[in-house]
N, C-alpha and C. Protein backbone atom coordinates (compact mmCIF):
# COMPACT_ATOMS: atom_id res chain seq x y z
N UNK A 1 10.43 2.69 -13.49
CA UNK A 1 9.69 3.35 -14.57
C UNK A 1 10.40 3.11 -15.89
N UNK A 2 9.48 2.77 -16.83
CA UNK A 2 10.23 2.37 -18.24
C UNK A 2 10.94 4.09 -18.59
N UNK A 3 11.79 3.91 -19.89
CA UNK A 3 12.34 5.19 -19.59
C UNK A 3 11.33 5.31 -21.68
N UNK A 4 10.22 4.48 -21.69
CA UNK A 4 9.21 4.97 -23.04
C UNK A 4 7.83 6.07 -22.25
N UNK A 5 8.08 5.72 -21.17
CA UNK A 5 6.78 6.11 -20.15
C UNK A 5 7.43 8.02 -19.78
N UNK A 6 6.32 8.97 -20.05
CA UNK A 6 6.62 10.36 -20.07
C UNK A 6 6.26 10.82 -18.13
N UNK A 7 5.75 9.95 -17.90
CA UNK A 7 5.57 10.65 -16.47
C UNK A 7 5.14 9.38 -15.42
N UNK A 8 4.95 9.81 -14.48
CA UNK A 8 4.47 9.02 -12.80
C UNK A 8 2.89 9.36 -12.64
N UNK A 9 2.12 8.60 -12.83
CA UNK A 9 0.45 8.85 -12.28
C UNK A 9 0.90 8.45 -10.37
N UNK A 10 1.14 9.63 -9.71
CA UNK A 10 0.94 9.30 -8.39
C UNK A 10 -0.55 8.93 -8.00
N UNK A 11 -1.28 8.07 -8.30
CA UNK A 11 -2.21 7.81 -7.56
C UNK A 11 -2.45 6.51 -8.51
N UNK A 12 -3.38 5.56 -7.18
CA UNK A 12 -4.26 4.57 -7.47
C UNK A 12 -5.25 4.20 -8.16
N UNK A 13 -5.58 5.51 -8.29
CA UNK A 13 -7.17 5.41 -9.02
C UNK A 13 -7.45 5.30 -10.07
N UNK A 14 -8.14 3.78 -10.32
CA UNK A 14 -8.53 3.84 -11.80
C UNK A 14 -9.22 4.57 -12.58
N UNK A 15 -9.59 5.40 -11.87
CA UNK A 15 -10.61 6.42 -13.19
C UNK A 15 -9.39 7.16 -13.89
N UNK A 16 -8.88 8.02 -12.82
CA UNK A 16 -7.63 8.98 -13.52
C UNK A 16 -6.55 7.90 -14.99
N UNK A 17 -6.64 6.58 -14.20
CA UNK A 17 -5.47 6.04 -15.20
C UNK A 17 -6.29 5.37 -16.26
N UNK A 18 -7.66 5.45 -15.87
CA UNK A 18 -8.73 5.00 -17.44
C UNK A 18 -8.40 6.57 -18.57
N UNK A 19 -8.73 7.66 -17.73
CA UNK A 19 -8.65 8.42 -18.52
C UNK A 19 -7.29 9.18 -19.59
N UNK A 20 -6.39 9.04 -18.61
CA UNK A 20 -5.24 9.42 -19.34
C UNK A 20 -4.38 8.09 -20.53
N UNK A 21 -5.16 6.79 -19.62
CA UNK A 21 -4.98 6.17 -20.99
C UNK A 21 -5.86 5.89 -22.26
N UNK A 22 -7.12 6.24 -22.04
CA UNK A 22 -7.92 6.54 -23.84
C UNK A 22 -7.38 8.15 -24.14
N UNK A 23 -6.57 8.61 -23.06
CA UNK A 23 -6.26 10.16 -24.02
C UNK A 23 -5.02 9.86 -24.64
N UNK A 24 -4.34 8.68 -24.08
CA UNK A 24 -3.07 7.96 -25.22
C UNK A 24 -2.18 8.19 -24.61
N UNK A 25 -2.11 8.68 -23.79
CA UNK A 25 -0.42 9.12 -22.47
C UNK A 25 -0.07 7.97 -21.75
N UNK A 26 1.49 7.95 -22.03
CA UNK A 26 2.11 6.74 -21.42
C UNK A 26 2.68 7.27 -20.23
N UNK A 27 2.34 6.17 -19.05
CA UNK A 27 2.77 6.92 -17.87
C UNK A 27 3.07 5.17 -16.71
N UNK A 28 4.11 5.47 -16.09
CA UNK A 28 3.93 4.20 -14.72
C UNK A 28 2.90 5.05 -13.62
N UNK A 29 2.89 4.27 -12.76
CA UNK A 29 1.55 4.04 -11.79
C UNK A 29 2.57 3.85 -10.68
N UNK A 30 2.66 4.91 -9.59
CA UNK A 30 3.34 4.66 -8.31
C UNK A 30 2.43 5.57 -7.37
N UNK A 31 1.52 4.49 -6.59
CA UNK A 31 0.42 5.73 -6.05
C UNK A 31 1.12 6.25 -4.78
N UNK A 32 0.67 7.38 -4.82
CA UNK A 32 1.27 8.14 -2.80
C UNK A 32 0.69 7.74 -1.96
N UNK A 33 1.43 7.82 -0.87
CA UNK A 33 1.38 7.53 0.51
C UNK A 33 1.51 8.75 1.33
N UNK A 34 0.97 10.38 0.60
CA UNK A 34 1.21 10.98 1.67
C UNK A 34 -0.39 11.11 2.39
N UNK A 35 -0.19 11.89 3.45
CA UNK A 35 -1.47 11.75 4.48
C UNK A 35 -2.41 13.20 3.95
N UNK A 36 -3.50 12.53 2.83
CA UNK A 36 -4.50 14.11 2.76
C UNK A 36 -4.67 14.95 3.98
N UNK A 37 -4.97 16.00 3.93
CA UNK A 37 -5.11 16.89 5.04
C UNK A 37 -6.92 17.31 4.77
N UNK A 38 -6.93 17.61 6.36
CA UNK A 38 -8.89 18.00 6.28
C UNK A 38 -9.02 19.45 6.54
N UNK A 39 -8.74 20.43 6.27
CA UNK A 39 -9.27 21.33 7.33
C UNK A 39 -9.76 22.15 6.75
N UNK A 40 -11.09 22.36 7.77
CA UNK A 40 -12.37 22.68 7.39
C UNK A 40 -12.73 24.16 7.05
N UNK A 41 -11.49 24.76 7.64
CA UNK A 41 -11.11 26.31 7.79
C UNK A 41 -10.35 26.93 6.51
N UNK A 42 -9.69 25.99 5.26
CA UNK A 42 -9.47 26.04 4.35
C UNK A 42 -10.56 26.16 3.03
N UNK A 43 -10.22 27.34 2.30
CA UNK A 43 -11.12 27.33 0.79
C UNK A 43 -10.68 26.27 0.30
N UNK A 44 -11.59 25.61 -0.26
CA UNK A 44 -12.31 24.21 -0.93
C UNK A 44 -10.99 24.31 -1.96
N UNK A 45 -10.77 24.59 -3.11
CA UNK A 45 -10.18 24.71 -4.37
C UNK A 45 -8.73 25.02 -3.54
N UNK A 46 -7.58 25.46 -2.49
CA UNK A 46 -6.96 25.66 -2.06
C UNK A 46 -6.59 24.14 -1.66
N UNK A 47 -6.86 24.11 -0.87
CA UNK A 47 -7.01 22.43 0.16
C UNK A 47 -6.45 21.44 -1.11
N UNK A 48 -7.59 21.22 -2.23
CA UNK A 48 -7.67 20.75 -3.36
C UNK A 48 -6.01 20.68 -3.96
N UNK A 49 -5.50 21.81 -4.01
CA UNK A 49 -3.99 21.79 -5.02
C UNK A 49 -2.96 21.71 -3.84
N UNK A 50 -3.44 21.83 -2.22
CA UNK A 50 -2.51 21.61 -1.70
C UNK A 50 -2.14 19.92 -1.19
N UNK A 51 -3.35 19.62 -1.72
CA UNK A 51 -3.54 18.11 -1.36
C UNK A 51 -2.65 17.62 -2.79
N UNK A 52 -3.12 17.44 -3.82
CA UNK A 52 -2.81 17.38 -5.20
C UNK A 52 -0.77 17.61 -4.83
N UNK A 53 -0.60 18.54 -4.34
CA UNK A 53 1.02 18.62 -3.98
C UNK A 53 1.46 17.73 -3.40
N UNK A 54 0.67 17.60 -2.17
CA UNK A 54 1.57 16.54 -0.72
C UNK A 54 1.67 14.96 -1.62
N UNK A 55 0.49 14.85 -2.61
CA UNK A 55 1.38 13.41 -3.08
C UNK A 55 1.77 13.65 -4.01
N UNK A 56 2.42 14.88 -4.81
CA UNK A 56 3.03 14.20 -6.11
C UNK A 56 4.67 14.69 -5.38
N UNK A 57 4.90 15.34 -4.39
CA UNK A 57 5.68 15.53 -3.42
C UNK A 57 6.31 14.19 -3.58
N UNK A 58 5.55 13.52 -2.52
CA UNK A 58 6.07 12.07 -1.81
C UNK A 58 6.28 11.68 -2.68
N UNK A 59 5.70 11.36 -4.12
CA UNK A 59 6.17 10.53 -5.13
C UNK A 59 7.45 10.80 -5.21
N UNK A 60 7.57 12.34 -6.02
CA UNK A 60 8.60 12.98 -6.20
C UNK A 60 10.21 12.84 -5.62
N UNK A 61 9.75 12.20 -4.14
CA UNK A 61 10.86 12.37 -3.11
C UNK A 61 11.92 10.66 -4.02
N UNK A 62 10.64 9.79 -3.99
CA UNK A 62 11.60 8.77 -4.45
C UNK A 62 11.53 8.71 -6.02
N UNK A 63 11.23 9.10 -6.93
CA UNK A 63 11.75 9.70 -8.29
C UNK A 63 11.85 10.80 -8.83
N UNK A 64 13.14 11.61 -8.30
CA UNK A 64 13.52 12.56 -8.35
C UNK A 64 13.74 13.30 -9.40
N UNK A 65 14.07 12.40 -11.01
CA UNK A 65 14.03 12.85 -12.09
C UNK A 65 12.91 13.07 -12.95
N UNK A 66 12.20 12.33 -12.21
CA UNK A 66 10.26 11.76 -13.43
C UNK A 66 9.64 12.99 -12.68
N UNK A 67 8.73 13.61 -13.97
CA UNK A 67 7.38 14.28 -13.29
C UNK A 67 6.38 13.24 -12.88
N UNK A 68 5.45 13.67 -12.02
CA UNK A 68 4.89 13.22 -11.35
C UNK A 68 3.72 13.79 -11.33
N UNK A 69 2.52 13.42 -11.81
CA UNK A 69 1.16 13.97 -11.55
C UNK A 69 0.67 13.27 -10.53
N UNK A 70 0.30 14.57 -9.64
CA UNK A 70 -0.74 14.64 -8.47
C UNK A 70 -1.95 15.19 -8.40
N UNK A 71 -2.72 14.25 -7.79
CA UNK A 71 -4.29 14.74 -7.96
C UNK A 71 -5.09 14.97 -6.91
N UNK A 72 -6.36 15.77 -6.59
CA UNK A 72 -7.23 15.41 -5.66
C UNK A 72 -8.28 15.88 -6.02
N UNK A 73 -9.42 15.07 -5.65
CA UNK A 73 -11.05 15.52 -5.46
C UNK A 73 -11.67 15.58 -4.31
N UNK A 74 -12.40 16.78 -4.59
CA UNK A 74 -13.57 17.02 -3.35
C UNK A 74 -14.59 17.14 -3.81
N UNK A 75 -15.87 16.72 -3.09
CA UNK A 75 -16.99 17.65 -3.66
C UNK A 75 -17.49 18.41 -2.53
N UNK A 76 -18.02 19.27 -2.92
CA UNK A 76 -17.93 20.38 -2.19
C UNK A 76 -19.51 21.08 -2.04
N UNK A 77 -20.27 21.58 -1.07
CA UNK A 77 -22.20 21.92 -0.98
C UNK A 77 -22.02 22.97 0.11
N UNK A 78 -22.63 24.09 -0.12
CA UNK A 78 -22.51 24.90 0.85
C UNK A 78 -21.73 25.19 2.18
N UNK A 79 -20.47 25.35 0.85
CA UNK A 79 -19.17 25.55 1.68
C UNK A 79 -17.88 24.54 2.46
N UNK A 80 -19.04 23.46 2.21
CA UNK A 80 -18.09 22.10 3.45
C UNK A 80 -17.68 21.35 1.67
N UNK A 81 -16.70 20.52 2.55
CA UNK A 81 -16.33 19.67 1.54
C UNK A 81 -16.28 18.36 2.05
N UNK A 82 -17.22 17.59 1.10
CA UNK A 82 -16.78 15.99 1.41
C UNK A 82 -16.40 14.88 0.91
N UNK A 83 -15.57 14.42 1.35
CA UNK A 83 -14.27 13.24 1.39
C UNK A 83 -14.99 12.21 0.68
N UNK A 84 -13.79 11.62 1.08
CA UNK A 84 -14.30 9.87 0.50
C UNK A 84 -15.20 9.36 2.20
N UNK A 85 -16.73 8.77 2.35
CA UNK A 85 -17.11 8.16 3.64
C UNK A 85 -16.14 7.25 4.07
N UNK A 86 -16.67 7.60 5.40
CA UNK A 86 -16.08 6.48 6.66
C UNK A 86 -17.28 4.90 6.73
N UNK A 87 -17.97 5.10 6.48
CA UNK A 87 -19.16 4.14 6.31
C UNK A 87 -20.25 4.25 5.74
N UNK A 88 -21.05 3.05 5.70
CA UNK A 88 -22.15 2.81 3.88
C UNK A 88 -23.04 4.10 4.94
N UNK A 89 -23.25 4.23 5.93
CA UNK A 89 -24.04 5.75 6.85
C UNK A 89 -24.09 6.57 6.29
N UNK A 90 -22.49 6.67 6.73
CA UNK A 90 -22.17 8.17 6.15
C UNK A 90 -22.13 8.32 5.13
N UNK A 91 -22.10 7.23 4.06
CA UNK A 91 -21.82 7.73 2.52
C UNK A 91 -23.69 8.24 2.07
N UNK A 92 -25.00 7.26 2.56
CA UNK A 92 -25.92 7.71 2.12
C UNK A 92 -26.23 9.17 2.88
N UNK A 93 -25.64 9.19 3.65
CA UNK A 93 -25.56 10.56 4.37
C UNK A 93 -25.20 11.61 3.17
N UNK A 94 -24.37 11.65 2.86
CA UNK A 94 -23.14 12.52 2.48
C UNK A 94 -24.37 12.64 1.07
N UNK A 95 -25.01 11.72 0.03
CA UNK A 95 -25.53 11.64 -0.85
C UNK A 95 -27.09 12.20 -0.65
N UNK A 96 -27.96 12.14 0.44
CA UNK A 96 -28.82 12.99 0.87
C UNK A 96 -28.61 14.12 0.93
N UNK A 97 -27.33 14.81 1.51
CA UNK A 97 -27.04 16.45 1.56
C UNK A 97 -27.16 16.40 -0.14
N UNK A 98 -26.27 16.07 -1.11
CA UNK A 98 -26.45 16.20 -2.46
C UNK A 98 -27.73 15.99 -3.23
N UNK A 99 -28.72 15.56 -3.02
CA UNK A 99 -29.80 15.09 -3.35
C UNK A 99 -31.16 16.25 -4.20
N UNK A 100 -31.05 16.35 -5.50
CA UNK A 100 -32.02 17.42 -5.68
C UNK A 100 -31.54 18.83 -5.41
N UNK A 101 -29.67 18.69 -5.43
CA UNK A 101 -29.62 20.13 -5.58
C UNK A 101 -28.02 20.09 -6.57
N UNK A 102 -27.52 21.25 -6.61
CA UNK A 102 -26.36 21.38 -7.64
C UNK A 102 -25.05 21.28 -6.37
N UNK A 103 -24.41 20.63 -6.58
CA UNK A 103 -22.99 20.99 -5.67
C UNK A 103 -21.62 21.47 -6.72
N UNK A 104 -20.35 21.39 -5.78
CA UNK A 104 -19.30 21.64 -6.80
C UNK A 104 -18.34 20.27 -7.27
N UNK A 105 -17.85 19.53 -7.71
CA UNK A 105 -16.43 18.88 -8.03
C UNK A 105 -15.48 20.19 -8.41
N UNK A 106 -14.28 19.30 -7.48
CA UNK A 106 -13.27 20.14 -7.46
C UNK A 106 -12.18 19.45 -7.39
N UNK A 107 -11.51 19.52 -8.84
CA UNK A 107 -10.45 18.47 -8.76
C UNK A 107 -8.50 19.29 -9.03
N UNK A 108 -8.20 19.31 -7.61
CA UNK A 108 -6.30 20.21 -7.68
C UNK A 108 -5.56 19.09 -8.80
N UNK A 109 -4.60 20.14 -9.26
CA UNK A 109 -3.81 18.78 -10.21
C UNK A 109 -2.30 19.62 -9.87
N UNK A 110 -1.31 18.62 -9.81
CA UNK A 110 -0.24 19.50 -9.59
C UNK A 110 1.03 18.41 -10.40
N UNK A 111 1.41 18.95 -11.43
CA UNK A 111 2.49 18.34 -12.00
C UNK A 111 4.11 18.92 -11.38
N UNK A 112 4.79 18.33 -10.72
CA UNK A 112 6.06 18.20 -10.40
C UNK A 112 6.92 17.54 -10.65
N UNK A 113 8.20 17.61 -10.36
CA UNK A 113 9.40 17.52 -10.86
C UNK A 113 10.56 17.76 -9.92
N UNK A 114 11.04 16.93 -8.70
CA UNK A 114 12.69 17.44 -7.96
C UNK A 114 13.55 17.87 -8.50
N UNK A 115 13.59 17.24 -9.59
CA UNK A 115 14.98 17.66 -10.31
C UNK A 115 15.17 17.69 -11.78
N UNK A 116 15.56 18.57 -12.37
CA UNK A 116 15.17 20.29 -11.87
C UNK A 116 14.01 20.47 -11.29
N UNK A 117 13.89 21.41 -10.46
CA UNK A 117 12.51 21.81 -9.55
C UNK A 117 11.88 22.38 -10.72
N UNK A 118 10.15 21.51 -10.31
CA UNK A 118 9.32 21.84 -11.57
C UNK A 118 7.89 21.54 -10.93
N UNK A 119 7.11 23.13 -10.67
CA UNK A 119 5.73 23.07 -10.12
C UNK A 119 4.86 23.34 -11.10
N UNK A 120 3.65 22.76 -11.75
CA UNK A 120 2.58 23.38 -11.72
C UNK A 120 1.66 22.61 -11.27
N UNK A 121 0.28 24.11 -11.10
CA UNK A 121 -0.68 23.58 -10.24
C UNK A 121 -1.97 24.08 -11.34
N UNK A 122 -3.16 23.70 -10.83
CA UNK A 122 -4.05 24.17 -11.12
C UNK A 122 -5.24 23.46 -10.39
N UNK A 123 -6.60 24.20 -10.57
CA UNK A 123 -7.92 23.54 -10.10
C UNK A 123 -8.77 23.47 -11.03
N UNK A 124 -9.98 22.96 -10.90
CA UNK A 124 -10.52 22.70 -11.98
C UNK A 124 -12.31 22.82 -11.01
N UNK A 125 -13.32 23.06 -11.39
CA UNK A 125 -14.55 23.76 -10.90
C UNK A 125 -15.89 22.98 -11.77
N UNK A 126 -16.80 22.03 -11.38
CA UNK A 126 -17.81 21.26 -12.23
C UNK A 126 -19.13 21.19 -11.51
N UNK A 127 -20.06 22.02 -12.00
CA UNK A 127 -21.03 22.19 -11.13
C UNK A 127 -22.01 20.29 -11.80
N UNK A 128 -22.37 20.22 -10.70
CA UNK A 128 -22.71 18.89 -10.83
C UNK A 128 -24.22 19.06 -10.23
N UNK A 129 -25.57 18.98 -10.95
CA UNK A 129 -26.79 18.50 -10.05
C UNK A 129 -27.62 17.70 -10.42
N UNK A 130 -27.77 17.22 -9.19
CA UNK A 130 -28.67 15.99 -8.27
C UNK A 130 -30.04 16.16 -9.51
N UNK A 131 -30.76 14.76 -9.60
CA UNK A 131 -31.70 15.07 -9.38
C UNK A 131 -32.76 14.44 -7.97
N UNK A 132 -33.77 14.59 -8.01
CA UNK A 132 -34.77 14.62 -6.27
C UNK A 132 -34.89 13.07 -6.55
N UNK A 133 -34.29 12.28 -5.77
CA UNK A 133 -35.25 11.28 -5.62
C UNK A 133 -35.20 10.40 -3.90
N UNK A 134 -35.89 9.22 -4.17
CA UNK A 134 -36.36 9.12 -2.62
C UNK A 134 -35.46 8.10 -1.97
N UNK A 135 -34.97 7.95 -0.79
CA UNK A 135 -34.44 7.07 -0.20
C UNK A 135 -33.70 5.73 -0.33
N UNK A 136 -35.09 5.28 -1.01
CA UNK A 136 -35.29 3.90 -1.46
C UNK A 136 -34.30 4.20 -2.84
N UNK A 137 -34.57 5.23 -3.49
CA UNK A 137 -33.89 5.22 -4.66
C UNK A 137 -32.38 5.10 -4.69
N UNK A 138 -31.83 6.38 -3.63
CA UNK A 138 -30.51 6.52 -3.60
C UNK A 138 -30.03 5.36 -2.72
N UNK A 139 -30.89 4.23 -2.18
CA UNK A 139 -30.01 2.91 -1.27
C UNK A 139 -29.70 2.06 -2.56
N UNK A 140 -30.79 2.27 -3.63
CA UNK A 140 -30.35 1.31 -4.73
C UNK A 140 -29.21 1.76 -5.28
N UNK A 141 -29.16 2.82 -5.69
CA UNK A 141 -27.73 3.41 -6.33
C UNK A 141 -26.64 2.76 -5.54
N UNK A 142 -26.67 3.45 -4.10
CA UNK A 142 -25.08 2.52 -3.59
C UNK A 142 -24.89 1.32 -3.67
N UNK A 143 -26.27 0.30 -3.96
CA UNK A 143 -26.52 -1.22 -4.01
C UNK A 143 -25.28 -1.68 -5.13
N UNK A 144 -25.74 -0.66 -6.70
CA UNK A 144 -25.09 -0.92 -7.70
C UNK A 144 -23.02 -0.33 -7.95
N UNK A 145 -23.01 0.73 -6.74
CA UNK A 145 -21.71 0.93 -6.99
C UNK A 145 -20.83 0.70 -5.35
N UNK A 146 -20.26 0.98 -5.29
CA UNK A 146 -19.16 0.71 -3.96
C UNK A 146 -18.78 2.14 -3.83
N UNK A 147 -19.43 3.03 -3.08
CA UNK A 147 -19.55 4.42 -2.97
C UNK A 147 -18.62 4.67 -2.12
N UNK A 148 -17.81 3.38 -1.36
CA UNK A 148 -16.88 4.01 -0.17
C UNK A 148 -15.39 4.77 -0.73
N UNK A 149 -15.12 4.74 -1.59
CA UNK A 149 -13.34 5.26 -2.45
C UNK A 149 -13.85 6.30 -3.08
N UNK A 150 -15.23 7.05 -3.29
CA UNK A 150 -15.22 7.95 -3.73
C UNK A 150 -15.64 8.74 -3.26
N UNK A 151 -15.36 10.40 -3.41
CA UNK A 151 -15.95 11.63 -2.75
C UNK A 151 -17.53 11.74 -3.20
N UNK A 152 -17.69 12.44 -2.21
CA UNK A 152 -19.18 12.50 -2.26
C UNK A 152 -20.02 11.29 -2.02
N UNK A 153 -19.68 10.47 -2.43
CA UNK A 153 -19.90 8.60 -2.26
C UNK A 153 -20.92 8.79 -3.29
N UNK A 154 -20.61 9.07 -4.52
CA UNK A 154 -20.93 8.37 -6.38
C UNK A 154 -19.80 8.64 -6.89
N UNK A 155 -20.26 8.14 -7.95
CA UNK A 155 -19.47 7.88 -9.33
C UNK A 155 -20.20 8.30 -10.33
N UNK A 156 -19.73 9.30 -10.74
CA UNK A 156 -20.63 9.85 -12.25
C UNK A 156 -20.43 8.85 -13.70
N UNK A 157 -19.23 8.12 -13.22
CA UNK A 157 -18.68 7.21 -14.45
C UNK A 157 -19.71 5.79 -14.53
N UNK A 158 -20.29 5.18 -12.77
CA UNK A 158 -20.70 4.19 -12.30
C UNK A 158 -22.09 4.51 -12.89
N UNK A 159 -22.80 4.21 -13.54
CA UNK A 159 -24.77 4.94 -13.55
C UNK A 159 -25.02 6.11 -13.24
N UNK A 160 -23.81 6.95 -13.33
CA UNK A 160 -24.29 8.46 -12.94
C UNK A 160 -25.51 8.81 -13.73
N UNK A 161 -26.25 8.35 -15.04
CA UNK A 161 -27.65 8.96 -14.84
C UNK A 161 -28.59 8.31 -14.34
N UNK A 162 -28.62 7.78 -13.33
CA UNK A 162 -29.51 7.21 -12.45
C UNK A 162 -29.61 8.80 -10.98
N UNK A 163 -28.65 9.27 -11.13
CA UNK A 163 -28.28 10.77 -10.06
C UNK A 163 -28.60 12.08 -10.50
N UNK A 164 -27.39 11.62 -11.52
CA UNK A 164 -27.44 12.91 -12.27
C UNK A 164 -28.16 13.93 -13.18
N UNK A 165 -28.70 14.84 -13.32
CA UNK A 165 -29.53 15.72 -13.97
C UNK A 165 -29.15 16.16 -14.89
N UNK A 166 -27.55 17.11 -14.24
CA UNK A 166 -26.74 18.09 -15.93
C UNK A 166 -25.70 17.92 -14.67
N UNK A 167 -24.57 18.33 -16.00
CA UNK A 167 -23.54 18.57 -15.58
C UNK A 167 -23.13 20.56 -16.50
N UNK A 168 -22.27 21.04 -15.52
CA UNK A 168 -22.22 22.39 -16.28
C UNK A 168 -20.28 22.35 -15.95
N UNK A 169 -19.40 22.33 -17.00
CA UNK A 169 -18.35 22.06 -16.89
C UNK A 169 -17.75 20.84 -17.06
N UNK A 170 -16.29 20.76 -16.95
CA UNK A 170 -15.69 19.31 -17.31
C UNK A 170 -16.26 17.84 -16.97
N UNK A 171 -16.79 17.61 -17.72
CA UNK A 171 -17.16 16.00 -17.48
C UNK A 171 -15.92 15.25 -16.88
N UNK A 172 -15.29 15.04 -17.32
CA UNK A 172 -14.05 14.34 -16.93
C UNK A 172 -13.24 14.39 -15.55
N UNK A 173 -13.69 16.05 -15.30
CA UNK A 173 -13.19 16.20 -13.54
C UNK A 173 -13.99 15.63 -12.87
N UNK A 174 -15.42 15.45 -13.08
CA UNK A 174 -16.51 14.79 -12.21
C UNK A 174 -15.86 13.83 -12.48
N UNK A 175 -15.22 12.49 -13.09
CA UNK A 175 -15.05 11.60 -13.32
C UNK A 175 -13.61 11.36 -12.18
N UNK A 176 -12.80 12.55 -12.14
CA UNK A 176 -11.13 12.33 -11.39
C UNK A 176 -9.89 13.03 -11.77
N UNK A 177 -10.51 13.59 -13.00
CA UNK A 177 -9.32 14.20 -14.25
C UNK A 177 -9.49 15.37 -14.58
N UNK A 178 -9.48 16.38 -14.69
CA UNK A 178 -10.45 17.28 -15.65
C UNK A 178 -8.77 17.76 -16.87
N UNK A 179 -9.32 16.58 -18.03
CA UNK A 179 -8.12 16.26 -18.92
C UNK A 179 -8.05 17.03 -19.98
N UNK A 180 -9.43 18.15 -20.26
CA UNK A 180 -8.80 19.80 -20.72
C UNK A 180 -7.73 20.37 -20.29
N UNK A 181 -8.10 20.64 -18.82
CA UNK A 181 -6.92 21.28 -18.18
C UNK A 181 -5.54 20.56 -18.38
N UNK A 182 -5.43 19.23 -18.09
CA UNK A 182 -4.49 18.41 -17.99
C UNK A 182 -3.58 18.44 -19.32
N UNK A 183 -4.14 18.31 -20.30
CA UNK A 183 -3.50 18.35 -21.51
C UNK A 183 -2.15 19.49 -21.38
N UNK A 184 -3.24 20.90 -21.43
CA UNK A 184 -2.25 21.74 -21.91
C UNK A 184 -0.85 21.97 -20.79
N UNK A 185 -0.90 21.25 -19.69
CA UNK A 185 -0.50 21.42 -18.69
C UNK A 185 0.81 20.87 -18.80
N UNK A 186 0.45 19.36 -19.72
CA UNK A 186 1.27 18.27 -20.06
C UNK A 186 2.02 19.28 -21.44
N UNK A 187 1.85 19.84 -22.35
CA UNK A 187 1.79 20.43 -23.36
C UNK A 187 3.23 21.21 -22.78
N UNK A 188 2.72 22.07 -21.74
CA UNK A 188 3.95 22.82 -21.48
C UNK A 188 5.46 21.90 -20.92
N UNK A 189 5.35 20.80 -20.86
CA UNK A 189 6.54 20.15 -20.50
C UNK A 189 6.55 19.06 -21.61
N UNK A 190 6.26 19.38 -22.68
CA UNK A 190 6.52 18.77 -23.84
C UNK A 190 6.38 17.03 -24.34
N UNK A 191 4.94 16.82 -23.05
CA UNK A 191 4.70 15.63 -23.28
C UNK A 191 3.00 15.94 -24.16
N UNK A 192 2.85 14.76 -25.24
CA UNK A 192 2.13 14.81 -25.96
C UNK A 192 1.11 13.01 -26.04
N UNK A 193 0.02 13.30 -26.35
CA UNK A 193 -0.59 11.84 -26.34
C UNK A 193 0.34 10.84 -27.53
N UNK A 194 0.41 9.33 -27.07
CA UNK A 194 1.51 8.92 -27.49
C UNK A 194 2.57 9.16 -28.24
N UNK A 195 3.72 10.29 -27.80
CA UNK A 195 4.83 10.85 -27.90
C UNK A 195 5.48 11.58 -26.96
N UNK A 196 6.64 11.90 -26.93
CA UNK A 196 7.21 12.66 -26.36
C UNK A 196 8.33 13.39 -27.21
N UNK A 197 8.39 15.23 -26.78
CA UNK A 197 9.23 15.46 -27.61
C UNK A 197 10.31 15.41 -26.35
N UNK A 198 11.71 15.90 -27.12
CA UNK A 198 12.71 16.24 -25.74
C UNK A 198 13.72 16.86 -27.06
């Protein structure tokens, strides 16, 4: 990690590192390897920041001095929450349950730190709805994006108004980020869009 760079983006995902870089934050890219957890018996928004932990954890373990932002998304429909699909099936699956109605995005964020020990967490809540359309419609949608890396299997960033109706809450968490929250979060450990104090 350069030592101009204020933090660790533990994760892969280009949306999160599109967004924190038009918000101007300098950061290296070391995605985790820890193993998300599923369980189904867990509140949605819980799961979310405990997931968001287990990789900025692992990051954490091998840069012990750098904070480390950790992330996770779910989306979430009468109570269940769903993942990234196992197949193009299950993803138009997963997009039929969503179809013509409102669900949740729910994105944990957990900024850490080994050394000195340094937690915060938070969740973030984006009611997201569908609008109705038919079969044929939503096979074209996955035609145009690669629905398998994302929850819910869309992308609000990809043609989301080809889906989407309204959004009520952070745009940006539907996206991977919700970079309201994130800011002030960053704010309290005295990192700022291109600067840092110390």
């Amino acid at each position: 990690m350069s030592q101009n760079d204020a933090f660790i983006l533990g994760s892969g995902s280009p949306r999160r590192r599109d967004l924190l870089t038009e918000a101007g934050y300098r950061f290296s890219i070391e995605p985790s390897t820890a193993e998300e957890l599923h369980d189904s018996d867990m509140d949605v928004r819980e799961l979310t920041k405990l997931n968001a932990k287990l990789k900025a954890e692992e990051v954490a373990a091998r840069f012990p001095s750098s904070i480390i932002l950790g992330a996770d998304t779910l989306v979430t429909i009468d109570g269940r929450a769903l993942g990234k699909p196992a197949s193009r099936e299950g993803a138009l699956e997963m997009i039929r349950t969503l179809n013509g109605r409102t669900h949740q995005v729910m994105t944990g964020v957990c900024l850490m730190r080994k050394e000195p020990s340094l937690t915060i967490q938070h969740c973030e809540v984006t009611d997201v709805s569908f609008k109705p359309l038919s079969d044929e419609e939503l096979i074209k949608y996955h035609d145009l994006i690669d629905p398998m890396d994302k929850a819910g299997a869309y992308a609000a960033q990809e043609h989301g108004a080809v889906i989407i109706e309204k959004t009520n809450g952070s745009w940006s968490n539907v996206v991977g980020l919700p970079m309201e929250a994130v800011k002030p979060m960053f704010e309290q450990l005295l990192i700022y869009p291109d600067r840092v104090l110390t």
